[in-house]
Protein backbone atom coordinates (compact mmCIF):
# COMPACT_ATOMS: atom_id res chain seq x y z
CA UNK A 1 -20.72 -13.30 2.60
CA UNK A 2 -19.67 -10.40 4.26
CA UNK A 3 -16.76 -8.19 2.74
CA UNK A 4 -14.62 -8.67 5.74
CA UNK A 5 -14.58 -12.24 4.97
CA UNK A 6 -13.78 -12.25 1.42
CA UNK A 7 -10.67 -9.78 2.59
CA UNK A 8 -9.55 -12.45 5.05
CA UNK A 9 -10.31 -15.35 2.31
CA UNK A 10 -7.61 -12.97 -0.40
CA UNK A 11 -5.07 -12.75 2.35
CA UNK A 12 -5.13 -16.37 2.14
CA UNK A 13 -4.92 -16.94 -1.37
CA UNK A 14 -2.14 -14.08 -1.51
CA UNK A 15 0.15 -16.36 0.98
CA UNK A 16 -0.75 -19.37 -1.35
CA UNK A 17 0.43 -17.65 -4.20
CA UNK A 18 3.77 -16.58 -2.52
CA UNK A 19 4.14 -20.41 -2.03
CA UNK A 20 2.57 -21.36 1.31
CA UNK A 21 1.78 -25.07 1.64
CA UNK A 22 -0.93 -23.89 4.18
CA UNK A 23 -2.47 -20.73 5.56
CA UNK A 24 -4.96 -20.01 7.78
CA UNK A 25 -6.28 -15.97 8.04
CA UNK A 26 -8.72 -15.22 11.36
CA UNK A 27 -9.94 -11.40 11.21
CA UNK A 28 -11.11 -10.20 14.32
CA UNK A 29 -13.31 -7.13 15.05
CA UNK A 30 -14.38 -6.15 18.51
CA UNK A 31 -15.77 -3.54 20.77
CA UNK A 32 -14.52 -3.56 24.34
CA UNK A 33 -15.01 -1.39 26.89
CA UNK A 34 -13.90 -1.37 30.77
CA UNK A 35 -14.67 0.54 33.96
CA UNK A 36 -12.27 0.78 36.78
CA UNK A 37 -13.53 1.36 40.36
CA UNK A 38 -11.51 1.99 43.49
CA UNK A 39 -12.85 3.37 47.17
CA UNK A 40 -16.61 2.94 45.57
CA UNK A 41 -16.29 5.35 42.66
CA UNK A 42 -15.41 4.38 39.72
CA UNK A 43 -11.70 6.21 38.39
CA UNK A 44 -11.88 5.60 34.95
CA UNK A 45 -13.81 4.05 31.58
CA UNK A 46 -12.52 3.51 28.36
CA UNK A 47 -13.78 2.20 25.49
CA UNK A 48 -11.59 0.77 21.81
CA UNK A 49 -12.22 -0.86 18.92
CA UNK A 50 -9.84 -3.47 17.45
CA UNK A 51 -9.44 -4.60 13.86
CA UNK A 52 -6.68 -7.39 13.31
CA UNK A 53 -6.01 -10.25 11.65
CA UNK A 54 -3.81 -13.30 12.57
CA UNK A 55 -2.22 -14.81 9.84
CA UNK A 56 -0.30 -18.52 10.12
CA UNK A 57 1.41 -20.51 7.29
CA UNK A 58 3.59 -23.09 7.14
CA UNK A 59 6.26 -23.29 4.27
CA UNK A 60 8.26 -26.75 4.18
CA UNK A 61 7.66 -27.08 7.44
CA UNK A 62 8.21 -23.85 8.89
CA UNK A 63 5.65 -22.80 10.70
CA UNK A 64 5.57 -18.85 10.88
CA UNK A 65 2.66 -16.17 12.06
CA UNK A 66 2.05 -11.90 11.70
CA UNK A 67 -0.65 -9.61 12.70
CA UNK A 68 -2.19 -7.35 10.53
CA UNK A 69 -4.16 -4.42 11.35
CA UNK A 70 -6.95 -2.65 9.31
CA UNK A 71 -6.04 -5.02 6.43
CA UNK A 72 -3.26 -2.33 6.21
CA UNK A 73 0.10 -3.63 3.85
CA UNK A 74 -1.03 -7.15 3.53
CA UNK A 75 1.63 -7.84 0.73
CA UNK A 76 4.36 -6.06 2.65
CA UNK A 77 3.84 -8.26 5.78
CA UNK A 78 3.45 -11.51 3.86
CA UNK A 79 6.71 -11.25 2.01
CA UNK A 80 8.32 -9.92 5.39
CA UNK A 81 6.63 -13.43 6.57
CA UNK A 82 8.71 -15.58 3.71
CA UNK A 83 11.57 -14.41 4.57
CA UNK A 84 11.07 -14.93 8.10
CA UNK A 85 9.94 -18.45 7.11
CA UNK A 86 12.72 -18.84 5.11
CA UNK A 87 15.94 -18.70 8.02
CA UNK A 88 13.26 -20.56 10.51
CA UNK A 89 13.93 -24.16 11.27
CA UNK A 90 11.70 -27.27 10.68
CA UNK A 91 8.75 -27.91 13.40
CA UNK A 92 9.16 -31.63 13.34
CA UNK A 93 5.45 -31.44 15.38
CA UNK A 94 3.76 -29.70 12.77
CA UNK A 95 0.73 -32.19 11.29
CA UNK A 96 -0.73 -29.11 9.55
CA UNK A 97 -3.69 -27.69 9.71
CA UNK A 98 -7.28 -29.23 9.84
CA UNK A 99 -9.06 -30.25 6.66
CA UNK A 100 -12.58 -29.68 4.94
CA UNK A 101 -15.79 -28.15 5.40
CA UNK A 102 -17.54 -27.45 8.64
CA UNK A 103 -20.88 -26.69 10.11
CA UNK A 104 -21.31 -24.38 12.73
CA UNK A 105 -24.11 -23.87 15.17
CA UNK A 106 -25.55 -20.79 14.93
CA UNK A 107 -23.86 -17.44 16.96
CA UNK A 108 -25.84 -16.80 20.44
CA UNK A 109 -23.53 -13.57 21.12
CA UNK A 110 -25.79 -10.86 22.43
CA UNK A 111 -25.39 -7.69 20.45
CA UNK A 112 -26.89 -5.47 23.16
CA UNK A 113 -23.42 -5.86 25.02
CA UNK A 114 -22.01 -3.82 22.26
CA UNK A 115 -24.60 -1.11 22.95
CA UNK A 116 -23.80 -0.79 26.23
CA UNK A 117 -23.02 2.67 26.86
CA UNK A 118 -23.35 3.23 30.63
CA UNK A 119 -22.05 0.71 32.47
CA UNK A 120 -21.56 2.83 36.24
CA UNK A 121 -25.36 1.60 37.02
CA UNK A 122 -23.94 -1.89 37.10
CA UNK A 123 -20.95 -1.34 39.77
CA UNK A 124 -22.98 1.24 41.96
CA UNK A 125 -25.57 -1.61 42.14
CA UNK A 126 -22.93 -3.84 43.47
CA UNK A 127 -21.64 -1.47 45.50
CA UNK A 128 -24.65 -0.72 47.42
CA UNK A 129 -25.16 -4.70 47.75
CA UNK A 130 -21.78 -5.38 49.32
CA UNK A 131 -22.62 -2.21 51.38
CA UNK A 132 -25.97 -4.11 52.69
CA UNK A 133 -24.10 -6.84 53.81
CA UNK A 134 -20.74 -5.72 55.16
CA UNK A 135 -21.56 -1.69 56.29
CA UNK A 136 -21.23 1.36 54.73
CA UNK A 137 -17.85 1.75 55.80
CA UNK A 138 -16.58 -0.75 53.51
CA UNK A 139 -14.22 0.13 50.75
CA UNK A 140 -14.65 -1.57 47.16
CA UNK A 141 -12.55 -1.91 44.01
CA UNK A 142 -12.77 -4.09 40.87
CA UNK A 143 -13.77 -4.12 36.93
CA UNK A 144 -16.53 -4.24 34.65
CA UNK A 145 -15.11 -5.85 30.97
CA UNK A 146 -17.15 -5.43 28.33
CA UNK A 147 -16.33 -7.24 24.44
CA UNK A 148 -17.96 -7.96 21.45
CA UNK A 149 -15.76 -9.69 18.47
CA UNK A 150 -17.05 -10.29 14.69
CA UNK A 151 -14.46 -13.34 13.77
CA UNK A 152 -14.00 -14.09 10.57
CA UNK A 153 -12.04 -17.18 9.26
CA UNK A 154 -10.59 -18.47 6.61
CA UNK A 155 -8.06 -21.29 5.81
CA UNK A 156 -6.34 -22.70 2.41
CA UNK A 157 -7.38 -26.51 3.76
CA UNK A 158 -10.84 -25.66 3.79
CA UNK A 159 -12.90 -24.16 6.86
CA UNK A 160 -14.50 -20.87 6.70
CA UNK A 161 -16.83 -19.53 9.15
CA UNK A 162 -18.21 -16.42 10.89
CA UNK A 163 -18.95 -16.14 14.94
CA UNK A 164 -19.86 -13.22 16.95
CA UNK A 165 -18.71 -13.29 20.53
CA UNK A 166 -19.85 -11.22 23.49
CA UNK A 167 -18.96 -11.38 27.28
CA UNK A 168 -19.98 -9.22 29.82
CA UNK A 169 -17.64 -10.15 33.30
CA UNK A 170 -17.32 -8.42 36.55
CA UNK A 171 -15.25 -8.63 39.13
CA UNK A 172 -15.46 -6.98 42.72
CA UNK A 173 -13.05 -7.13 45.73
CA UNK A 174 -14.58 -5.53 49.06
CA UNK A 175 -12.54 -4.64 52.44
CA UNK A 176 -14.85 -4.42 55.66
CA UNK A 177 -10.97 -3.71 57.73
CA UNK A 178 -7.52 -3.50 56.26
CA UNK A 179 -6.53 -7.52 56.70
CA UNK A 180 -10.74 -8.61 56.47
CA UNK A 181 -11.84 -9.01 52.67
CA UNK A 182 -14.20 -10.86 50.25
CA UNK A 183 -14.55 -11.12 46.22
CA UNK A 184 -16.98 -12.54 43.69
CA UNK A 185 -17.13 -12.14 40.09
CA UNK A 186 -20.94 -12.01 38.00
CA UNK A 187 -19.87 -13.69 34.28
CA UNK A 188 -22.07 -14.17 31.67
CA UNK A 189 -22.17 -14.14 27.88
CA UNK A 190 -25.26 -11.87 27.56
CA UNK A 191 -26.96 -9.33 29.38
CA UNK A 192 -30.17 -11.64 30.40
CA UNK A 193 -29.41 -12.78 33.44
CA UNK A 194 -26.85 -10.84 34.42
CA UNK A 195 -26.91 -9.79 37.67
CA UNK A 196 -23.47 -7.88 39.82
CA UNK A 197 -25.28 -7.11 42.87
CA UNK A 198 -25.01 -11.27 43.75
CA UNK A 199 -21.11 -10.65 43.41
CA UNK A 200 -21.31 -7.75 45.09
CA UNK A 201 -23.51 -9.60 48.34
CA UNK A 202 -21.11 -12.43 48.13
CA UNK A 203 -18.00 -10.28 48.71
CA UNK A 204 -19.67 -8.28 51.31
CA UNK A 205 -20.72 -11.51 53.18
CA UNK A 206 -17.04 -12.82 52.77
CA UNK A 207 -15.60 -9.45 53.75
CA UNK A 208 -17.57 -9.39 57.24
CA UNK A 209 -17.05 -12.84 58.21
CA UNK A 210 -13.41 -12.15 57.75
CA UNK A 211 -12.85 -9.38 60.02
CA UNK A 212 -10.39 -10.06 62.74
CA UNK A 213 -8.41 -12.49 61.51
CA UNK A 214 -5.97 -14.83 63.38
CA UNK A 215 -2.76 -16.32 61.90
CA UNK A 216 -4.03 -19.73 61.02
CA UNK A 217 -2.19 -23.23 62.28
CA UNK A 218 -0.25 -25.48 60.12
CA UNK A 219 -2.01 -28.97 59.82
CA UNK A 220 -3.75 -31.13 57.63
CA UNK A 221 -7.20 -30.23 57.41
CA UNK A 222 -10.92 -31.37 55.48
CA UNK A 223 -11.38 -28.39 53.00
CA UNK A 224 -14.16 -26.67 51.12
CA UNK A 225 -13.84 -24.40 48.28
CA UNK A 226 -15.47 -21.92 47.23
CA UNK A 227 -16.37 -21.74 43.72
CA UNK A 228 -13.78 -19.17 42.64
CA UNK A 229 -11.16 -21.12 44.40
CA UNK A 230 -12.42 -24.04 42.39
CA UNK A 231 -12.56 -22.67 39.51
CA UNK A 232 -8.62 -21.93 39.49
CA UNK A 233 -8.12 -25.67 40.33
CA UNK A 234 -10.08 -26.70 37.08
CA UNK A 235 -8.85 -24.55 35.28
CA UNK A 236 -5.34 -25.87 36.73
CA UNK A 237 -6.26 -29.13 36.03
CA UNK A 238 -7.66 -28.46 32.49
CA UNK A 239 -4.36 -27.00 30.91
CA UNK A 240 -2.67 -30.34 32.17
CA UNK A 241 -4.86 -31.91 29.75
CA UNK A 242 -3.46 -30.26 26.80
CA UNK A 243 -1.47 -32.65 25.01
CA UNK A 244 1.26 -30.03 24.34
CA UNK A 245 1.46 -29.71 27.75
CA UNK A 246 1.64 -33.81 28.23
CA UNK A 247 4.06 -34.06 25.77
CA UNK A 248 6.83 -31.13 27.41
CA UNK A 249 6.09 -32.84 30.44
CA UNK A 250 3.66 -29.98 32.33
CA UNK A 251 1.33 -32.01 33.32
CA UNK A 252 0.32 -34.49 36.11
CA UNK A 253 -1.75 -36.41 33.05
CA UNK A 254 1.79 -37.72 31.20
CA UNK A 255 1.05 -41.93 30.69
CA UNK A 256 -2.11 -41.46 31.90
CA UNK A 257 -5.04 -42.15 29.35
CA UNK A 258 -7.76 -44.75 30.54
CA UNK A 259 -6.27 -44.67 34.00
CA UNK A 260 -7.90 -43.86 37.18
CA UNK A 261 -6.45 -39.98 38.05
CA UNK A 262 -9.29 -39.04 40.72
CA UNK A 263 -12.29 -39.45 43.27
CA UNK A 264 -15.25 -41.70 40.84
CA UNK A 265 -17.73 -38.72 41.55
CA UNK A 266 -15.79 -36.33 38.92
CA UNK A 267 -16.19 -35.58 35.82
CA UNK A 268 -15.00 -32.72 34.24
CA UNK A 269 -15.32 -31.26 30.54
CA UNK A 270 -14.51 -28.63 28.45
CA UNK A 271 -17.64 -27.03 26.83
CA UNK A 272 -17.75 -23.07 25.31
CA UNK A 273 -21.39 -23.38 25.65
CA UNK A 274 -23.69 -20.13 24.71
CA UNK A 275 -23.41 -19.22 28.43
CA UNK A 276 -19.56 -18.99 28.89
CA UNK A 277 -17.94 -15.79 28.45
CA UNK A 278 -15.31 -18.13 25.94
CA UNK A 279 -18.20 -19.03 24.03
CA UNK A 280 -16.95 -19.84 20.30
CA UNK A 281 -18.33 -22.31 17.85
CA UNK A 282 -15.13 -23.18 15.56
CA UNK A 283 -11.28 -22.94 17.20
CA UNK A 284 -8.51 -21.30 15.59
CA UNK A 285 -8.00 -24.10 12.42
CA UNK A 286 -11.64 -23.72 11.82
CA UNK A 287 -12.59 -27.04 13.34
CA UNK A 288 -16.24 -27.00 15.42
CA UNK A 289 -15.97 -26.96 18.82
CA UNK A 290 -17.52 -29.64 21.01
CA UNK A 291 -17.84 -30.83 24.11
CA UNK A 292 -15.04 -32.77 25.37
CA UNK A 293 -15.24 -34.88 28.75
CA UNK A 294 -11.52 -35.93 29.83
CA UNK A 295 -12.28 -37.17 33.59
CA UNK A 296 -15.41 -39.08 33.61
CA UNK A 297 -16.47 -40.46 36.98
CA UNK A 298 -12.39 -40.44 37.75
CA UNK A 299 -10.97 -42.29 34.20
CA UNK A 300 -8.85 -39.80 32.32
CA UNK A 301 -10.51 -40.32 28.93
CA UNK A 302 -8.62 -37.50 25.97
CA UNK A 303 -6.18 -35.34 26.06
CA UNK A 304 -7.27 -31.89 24.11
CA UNK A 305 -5.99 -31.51 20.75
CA UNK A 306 -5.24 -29.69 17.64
CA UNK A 307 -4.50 -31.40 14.30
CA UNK A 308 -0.85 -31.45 14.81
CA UNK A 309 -1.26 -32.97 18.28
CA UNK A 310 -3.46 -35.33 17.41
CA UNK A 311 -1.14 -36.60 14.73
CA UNK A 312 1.42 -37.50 17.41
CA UNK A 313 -0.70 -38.87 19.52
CA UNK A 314 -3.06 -40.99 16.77
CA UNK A 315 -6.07 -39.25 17.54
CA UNK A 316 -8.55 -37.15 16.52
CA UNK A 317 -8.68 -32.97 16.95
CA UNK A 318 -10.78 -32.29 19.71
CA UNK A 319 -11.52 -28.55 18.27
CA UNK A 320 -9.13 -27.06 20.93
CA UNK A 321 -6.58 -25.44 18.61
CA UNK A 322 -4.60 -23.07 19.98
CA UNK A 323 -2.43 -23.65 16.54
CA UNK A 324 0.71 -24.44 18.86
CA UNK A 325 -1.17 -25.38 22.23
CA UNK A 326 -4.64 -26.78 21.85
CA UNK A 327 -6.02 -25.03 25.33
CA UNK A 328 -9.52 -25.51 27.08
CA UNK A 329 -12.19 -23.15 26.71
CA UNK A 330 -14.17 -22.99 28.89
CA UNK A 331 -14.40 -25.94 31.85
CA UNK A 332 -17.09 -27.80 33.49
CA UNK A 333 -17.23 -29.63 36.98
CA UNK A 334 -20.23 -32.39 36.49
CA UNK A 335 -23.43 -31.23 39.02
CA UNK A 336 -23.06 -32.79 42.51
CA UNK A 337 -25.71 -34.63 44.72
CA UNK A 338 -25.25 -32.86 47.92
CA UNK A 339 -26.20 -29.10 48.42
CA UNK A 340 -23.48 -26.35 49.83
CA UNK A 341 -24.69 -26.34 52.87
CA UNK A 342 -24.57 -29.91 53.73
CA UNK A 343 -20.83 -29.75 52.19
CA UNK A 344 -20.60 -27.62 56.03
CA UNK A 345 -22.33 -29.64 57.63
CA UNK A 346 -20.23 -32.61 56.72
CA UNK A 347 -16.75 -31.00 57.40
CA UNK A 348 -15.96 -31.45 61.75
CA UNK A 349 -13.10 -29.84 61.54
CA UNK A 350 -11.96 -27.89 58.69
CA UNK A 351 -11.24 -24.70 56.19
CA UNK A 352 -13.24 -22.55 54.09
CA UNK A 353 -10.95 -21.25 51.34
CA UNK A 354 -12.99 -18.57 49.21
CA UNK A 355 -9.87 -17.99 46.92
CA UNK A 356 -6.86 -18.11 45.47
CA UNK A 357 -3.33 -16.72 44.00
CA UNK A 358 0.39 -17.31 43.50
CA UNK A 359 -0.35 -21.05 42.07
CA UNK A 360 3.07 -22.24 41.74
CA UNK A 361 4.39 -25.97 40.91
CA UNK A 362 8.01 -27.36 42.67
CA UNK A 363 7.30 -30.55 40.21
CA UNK A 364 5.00 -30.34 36.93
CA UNK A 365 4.50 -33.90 36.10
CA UNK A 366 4.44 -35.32 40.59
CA UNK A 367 1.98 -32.56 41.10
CA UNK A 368 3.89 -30.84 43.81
CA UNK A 369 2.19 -27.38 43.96
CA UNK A 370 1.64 -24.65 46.80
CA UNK A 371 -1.25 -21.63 46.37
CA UNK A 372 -2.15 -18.64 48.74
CA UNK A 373 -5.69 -18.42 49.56
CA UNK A 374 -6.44 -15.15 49.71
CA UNK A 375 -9.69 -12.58 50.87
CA UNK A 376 -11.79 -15.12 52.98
CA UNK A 377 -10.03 -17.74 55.33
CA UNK A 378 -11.89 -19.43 57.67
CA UNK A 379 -11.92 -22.25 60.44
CA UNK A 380 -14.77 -24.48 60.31
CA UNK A 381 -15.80 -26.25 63.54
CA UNK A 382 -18.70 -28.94 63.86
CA UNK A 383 -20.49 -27.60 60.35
CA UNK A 384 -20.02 -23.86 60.95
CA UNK A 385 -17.91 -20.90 60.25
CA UNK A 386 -15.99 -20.30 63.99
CA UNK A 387 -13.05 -17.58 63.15
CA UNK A 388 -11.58 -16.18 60.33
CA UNK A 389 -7.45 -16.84 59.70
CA UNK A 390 -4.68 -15.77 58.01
CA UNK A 391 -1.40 -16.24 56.90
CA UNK A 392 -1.97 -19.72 55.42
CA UNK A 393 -0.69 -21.54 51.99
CA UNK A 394 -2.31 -24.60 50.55
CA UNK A 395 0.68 -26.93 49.86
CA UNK A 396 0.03 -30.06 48.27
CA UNK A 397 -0.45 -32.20 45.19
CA UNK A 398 -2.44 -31.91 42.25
CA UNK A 399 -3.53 -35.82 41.69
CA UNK A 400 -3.89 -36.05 45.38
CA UNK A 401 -6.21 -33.02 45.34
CA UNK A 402 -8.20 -34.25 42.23
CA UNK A 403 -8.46 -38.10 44.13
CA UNK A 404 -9.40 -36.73 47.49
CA UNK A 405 -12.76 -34.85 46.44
CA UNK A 406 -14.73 -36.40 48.54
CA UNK A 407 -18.12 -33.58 47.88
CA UNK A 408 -19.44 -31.80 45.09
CA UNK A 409 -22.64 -29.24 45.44
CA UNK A 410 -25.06 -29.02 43.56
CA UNK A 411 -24.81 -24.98 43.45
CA UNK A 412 -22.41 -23.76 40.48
CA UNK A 413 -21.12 -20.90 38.92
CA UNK A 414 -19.83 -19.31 36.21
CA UNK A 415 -16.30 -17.82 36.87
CA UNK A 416 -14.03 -15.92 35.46
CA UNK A 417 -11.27 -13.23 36.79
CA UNK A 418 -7.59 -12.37 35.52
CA UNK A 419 -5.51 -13.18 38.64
CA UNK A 420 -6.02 -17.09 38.80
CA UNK A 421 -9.24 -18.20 37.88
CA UNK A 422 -8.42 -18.78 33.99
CA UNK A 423 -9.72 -20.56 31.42
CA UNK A 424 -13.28 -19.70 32.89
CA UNK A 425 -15.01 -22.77 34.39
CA UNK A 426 -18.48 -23.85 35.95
CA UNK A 427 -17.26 -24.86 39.20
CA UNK A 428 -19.19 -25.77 42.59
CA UNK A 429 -17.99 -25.95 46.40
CA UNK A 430 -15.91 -28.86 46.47
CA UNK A 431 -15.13 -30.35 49.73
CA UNK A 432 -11.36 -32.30 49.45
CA UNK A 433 -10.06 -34.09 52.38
CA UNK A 434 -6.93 -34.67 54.55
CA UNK A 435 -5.18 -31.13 52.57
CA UNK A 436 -1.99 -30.07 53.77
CA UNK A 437 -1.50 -26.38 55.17
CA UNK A 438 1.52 -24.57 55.79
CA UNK A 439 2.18 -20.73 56.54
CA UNK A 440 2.68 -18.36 53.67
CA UNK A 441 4.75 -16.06 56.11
C-alpha cells in the first residue's frame, strides 16, 4: 500500500476525529502535458505536474468540500472545513456516501503516455495528412493533451482503491479558404493504436469539400451526422439522464422510466471502458464502475446515480458519482447494421452536418434546443455530396431528435474535444429524419 494512500487514508481519519459523520479523501497525481499549434507550427508546449487532494464530509447533514495540495496544512484546512460546515445549512438530498468494500478491475492506463517527451512528431504527421488531402496551402490549428493521474482513494464508509489513468486526445481544425473548414479529433487511452494523421485526413477531406460555400435554405431536411456531431448529441442526451438533472427539471427524461423516449434501433450506455480517454474503474464514493445501458432498443431503462440519488429515487448507485451530480463517463451508441456509406445513399435529399457548437435549450424538460453546425455543411442530393452551405442552425427538439433516428452505421469513433463534444462518447453517423433548419444569421 503505497504511502500516498495511507496519507489520503489519515486525512480521513483526521476529519473523523474532528467529528465528521462521513469523509471521503481522493488524492490525485498527474502528469499532463499540451502542445498548441496554429498556421502549421506548433506556438507553444508545456508540461505540469499536479498533486491534490479532494476532501468531502458531511457533518449533521452538512455537506462541505476543500482541496489540498502537496498534503500541505491538512489540519489547518480541516478545521477551516468545520467551521465552514458549521454556518452551512442542511442538504435535505444528502443519502451519504456509499458503503463497504469493493473490487476493482485491474488499471489498463498506459504508462508510456507519461514518457512522452516529444509530442511535435504527432501534429506534423497530421499536418502533412490534412495537407495530402486539402493542398499545401491549407492553414491548421488545434491541440495535443497529454495526462497521466495516480488516484488514490479513501473513504470513512469503507472503499479504498488505487487507478492509474492515461489519455492521449488530439484535436485538429484545418481551413482550405477563410469560410471552407474541416475538424477531427484522434482519442485514445493509450498510445497503441493511436493514430492523428486519420484526424488530420478527415479534416482535410472536410475542409476541401467545403470550399465555396453558399448560404444554406431554411427547411426541414433528412440529416446525417457525422460522428463528432453525434457525439455532442449523446453526450447531450447522456447528462439528461442524470438523476440530479431529472430531479431540477434539466432533462427531457423527467417521468420517464420504462417509457418509450426514441427510434427501437437505439441503445445507448455509459461504459469508461479501457479504451475511453474517461477510463476509471471506481467513481468518486469509491463505488466500481459499470456499464450502464439507459435507452435500450428505445425504453428508457435507469437514470445514473450516486448514493444520495439513488436514495430518492429507491434505487441502486449506478457508480456515476459525481458526489453532487452523478454524470456519465464515457457514452456509447449500440453498433448499427447499415454501413456510412449506405447512410448516403439512403438520404434523397438532405444535410451532412460534420459538427457542432453553441448547443443551447429555450425549454429543458420539452426539449426545445437550437445548435450551429459548424466547419463542414453540406447539401446532399440523390446519395451524394452536391455543394457545401452555410449560415445554417439546427433548431429542434431533443426527444424528437432521439425518436427520429431512423440509421445507425456500423463505423464508430471515439470522440472527444472541449467545445461541445463532452462527456466523450463512441458515436457513429446517424442519419435522423424530417430535422428542422433555420438560419443562424
Amino acid at each position: 500500500m503505497s504511502d500516498v494512500l495511507n496519507q489520503t487514508e489519515e486525512i480521513v481519519k483526521k476529519a473523523k476525529s474532528l467529528g465528521a459523520d462521513e469523509v471521503i479523501a481522493k488524492t490525485t497525481f498527474g502528469k499532463y502535458r499540451q502542445s498548441r499549434f496554429s498556421n502549421n507550427e506548433i506556438d507553444t508546449t508545456v508540461a505540469w505536474n499536479d498533486y491534490v487532494t479532494d476532501i468531502t464530509l458531511s457533518w449533521k447533514k452538512r455537506v462541505v468540500a476543500t482541496q489540498v495540495r502537496n498534503f500541505q496544512n491538512v489540519d489547518g484546512q480541516l478545521k477551516q472545513l468545520f467551521e465552514i460546515a458549521k454556518v452551512s445549512k442542511e442538504n435535505p438530498m444528502f443519502g451519504g456516501f456509499a458503503k463497504g468494500k469493493f473490487k476493482y478491475a485491474l488499471s489498463s492506463a498506459d504508462r508510456k503516455v507519461a514518457e512522452l517527451e516529444e509530442p511535435s512528431e504527432y501534429i506534423f504527421e497530421a499536418i502533412e495528412a490534412a495537407k495530402r488531402e486539402a493542398g499545401q496551402d491549407i492553414n491548421s490549428g488545434g491541440i495535443l493533451f497529454t495526462k497521466f493521474e495516480d488516484v488514490y482513494l479513501a473513504s470513512s464508509e469503507g472503499p479504498l482503491g488505487v487507478d492509474s489513468r492515461s489519455a492521449i486526445e488530439f484535436s485538429i481544425r484545418v481551413f482550405s479558404q477563410r469560410e471552407a473548414s474541416g475538424h477531427s479529433v484522434e482519442c485514445s487511452s493509450t498510445l497503441n493504436g493511436f493514430n492523428p494523421s486519420r484526424a488530420g485526413m478527415e479534416a482535410g477531406e472536410i475542409a476541401k469539400l467545403a470550399k465555396n460555400p453558399k448560404v444554406g435554405d431554411e427547411g426541414i431536411y433528412d440529416v446525417v451526422l457525422a460522428p463528432l456531431f453525434a457525439g455532442s448529441m449523446l453526450g447531450m442526451w447522456a447528462s439528461m439522464v442524470s438523476a440530479f438533472n431529472v430531479m431540477i427539471q434539466l432533462s427531457i427524461f423527467v417521468n420517464k422510466l420504462g417509457q418509450k423516449v426514441s427510434s427501437e434501433i437505439v441503445t445507448i450506455k455509459d461504459d469508461p471502458g479501457p479504451y475511453a480517454v474517461s477510463h476509471r474503474v471506481f467513481d468518486d464514493e469509491g463505488v466500481r464502475t459499470r456499464e450502464n445501458v439507459f435507452i435500450d432498443h428505445g425504453i428508457l431503462k435507469t437514470y445514473l446515480h450516486n448514493t444520495s440519488t439513488a436514495k430518492i429515487f429507491k434505487a441502486e448507485t449506478t457508480g456515476n458519482a459525481g458526489l453532487v451530480v452523478p454524470s456519465p463517463w464515457n457514452v456509447e451508441m449500440g453498433i448499427g447494421n447499415i454501413s456510412k456509406d449506405e447512410l448516403f445513399k439512403e438520404t434523397r435529399r438532405g444535410l451532412y452536418l460534420t459538427n457542432t457548437w453553441y448547443t443551447r435549450f429555450q425549454n429543458y424538460v420539452k426539449g426545445d434546443f437550437s445548435t450551429i453546425p459548424r466547419d463542414g455543411i453540406f447539401l446532399i442530393e440523390n446519395g451524394e455530396i452536391k455543394q457545401s452551405l452555410k449560415d445554417l442552425r439546427l433548431s429542434d427538439n431533443a426527444l424528437n431528435l432521439l425518436n427520429n433516428i431512423a440509421g445507425i452505421s456500423k463505423e464508430r469513433k471515439h470522440v472527444h474535444w472541449w467545445g461541445e463534444a463532452h462527456p466523450p462518447s463512441l458515436a457513429p453517423y446517424l442519419l435522423i429524419k424530417n430535422v428542422h433548419m433555420t438560419k443562424s444569421k
